[in-house]
C-alpha atoms as a PDB file:
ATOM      1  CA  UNK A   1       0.893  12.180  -3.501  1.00  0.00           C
ATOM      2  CA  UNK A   2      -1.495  13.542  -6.247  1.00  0.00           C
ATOM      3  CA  UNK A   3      -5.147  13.499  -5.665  1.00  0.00           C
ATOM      4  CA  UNK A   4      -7.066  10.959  -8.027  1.00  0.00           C
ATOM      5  CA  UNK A   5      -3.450   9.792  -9.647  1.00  0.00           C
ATOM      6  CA  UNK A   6      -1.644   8.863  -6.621  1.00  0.00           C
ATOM      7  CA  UNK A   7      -3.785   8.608  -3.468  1.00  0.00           C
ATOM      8  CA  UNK A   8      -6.293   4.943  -5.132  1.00  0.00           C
ATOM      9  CA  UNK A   9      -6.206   2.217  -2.587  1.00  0.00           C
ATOM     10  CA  UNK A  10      -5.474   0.553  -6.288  1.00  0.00           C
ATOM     11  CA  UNK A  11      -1.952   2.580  -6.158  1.00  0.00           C
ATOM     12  CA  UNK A  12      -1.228   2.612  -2.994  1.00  0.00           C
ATOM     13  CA  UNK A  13      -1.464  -1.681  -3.233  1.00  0.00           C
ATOM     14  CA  UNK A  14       0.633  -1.512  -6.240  1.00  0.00           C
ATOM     15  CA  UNK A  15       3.030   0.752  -5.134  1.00  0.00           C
ATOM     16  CA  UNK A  16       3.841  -0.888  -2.083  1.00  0.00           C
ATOM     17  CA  UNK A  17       3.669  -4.405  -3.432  1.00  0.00           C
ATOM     18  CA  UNK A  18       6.623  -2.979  -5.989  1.00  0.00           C
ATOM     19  CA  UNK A  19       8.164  -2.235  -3.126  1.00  0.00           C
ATOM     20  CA  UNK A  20       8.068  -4.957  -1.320  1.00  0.00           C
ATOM     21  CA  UNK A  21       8.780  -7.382  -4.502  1.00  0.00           C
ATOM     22  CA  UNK A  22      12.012  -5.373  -5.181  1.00  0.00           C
ATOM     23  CA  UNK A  23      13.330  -5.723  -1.396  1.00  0.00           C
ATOM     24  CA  UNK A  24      12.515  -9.447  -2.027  1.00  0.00           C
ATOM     25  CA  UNK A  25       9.075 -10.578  -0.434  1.00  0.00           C
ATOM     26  CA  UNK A  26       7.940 -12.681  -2.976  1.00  0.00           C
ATOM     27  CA  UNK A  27       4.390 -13.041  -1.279  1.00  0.00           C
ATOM     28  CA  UNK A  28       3.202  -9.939  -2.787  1.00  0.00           C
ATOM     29  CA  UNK A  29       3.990 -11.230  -6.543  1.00  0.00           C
ATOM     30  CA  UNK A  30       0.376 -11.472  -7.404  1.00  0.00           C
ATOM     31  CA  UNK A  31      -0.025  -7.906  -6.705  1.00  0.00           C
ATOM     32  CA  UNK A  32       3.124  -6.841  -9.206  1.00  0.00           C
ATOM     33  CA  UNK A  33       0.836  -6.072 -12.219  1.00  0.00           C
ATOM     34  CA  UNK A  34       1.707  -4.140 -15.205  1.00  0.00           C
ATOM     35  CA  UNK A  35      -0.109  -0.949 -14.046  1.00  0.00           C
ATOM     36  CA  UNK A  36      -2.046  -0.291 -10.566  1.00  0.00           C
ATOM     37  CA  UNK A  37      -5.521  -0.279 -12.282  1.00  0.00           C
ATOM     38  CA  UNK A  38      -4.666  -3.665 -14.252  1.00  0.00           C
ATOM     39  CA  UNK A  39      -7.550  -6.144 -12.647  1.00  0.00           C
ATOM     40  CA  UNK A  40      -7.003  -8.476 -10.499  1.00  0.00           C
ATOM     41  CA  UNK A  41      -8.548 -11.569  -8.940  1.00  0.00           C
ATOM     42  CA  UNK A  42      -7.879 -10.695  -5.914  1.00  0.00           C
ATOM     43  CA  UNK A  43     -10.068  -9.231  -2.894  1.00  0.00           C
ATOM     44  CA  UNK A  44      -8.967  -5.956  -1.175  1.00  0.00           C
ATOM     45  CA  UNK A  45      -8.724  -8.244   2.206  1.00  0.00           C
ATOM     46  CA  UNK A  46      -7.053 -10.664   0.031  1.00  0.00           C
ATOM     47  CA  UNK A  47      -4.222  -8.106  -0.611  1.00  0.00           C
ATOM     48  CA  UNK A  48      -4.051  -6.359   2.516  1.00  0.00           C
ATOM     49  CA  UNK A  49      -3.210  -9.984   3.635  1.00  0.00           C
ATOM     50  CA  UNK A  50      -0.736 -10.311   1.205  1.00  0.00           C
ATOM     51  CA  UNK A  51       1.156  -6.918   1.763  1.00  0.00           C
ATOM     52  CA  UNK A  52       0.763  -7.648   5.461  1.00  0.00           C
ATOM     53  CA  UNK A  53       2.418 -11.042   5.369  1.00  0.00           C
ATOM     54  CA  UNK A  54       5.598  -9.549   3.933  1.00  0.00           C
ATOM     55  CA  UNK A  55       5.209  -6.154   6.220  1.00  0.00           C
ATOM     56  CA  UNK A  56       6.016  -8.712   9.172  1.00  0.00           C
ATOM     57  CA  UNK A  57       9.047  -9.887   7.417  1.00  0.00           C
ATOM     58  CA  UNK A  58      10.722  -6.517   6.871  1.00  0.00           C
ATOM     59  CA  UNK A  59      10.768  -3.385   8.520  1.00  0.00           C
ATOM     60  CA  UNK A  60       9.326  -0.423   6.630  1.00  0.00           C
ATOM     61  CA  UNK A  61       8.681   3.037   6.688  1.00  0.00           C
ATOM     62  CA  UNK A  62       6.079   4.922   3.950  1.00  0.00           C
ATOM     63  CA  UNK A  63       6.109   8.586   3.931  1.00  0.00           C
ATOM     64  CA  UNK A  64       3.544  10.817   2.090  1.00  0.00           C
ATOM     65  CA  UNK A  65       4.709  14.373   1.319  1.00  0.00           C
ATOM     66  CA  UNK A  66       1.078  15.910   0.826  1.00  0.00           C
ATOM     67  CA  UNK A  67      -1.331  15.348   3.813  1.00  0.00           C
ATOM     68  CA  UNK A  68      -3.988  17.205   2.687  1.00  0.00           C
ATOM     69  CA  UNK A  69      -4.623  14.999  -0.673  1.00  0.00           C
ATOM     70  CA  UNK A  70      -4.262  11.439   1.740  1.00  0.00           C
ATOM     71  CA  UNK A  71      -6.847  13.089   3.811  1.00  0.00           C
ATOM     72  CA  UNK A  72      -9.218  13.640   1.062  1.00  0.00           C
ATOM     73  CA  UNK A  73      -9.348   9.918   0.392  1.00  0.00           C
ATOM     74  CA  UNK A  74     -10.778   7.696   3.362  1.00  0.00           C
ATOM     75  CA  UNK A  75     -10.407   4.638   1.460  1.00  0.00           C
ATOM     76  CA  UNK A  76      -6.344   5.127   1.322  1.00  0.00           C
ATOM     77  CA  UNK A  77      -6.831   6.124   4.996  1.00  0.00           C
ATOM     78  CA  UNK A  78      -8.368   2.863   6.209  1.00  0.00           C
ATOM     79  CA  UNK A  79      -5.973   0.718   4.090  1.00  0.00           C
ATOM     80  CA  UNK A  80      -3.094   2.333   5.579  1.00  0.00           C
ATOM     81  CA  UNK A  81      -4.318   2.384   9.270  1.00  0.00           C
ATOM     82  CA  UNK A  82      -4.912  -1.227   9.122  1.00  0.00           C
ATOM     83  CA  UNK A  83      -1.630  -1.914   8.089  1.00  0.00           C
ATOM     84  CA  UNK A  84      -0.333  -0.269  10.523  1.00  0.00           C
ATOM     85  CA  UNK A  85      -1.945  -1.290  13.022  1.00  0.00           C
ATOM     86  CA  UNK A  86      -1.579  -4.771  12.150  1.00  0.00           C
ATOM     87  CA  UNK A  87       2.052  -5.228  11.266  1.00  0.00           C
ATOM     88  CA  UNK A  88       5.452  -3.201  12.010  1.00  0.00           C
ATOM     89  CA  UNK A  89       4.808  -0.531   9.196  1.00  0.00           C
ATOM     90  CA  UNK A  90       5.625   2.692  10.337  1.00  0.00           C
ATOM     91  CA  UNK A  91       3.593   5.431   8.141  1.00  0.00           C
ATOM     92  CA  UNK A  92       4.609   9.072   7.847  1.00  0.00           C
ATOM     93  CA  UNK A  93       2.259  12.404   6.832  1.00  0.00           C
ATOM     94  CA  UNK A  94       4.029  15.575   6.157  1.00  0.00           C
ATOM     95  CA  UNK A  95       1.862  18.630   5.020  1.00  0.00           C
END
């Protein structure tokens, strides 16, 4: 985690959606862009959904190796709190 490169709810969506595309949940294919600030037509919500459709299809874990830089961004916060809360992601903080 690096603060302002790493810690976008942009990244995070990307990142995770790479993820998820590679362990094969297709669902999250409109998310796979070329970079994590590439536009795209879809809503936050829209995404969330997205990444949380193929969260309930496979068990995973994210862990974040700098707690202090997460903290710093309450928009990554909220994204990753309601995916946790709302499918079997397990999230991680180390400081």
């Amino acid at each position: 985690v690096t603060q302002g490169v790493t810690t976008s709810v942009n990244v995070l969506v990307w990142q995770i959606a790479l993820f998820l595309n590679l362990h094969g949940q297709d669902q999250v294919k409109p998310l796979v862009r070329s970079t994590p600030h590439a536009k795209t037509a879809l809503t936050l919500n829209q995404q969330m959904a997205l990444i949380g459709s193929a969260l309930m299809q496979q068990q995973v874990c994210l862990c974040f190796d700098n707690a202090e830089v997460l903290k710093s961004n309450e928009a990554s916060l909220q994204f990753l709190r309601h995916i946790a809360v709302t499918t079997s992601l397990h999230v991680k903080v180390c400081r």
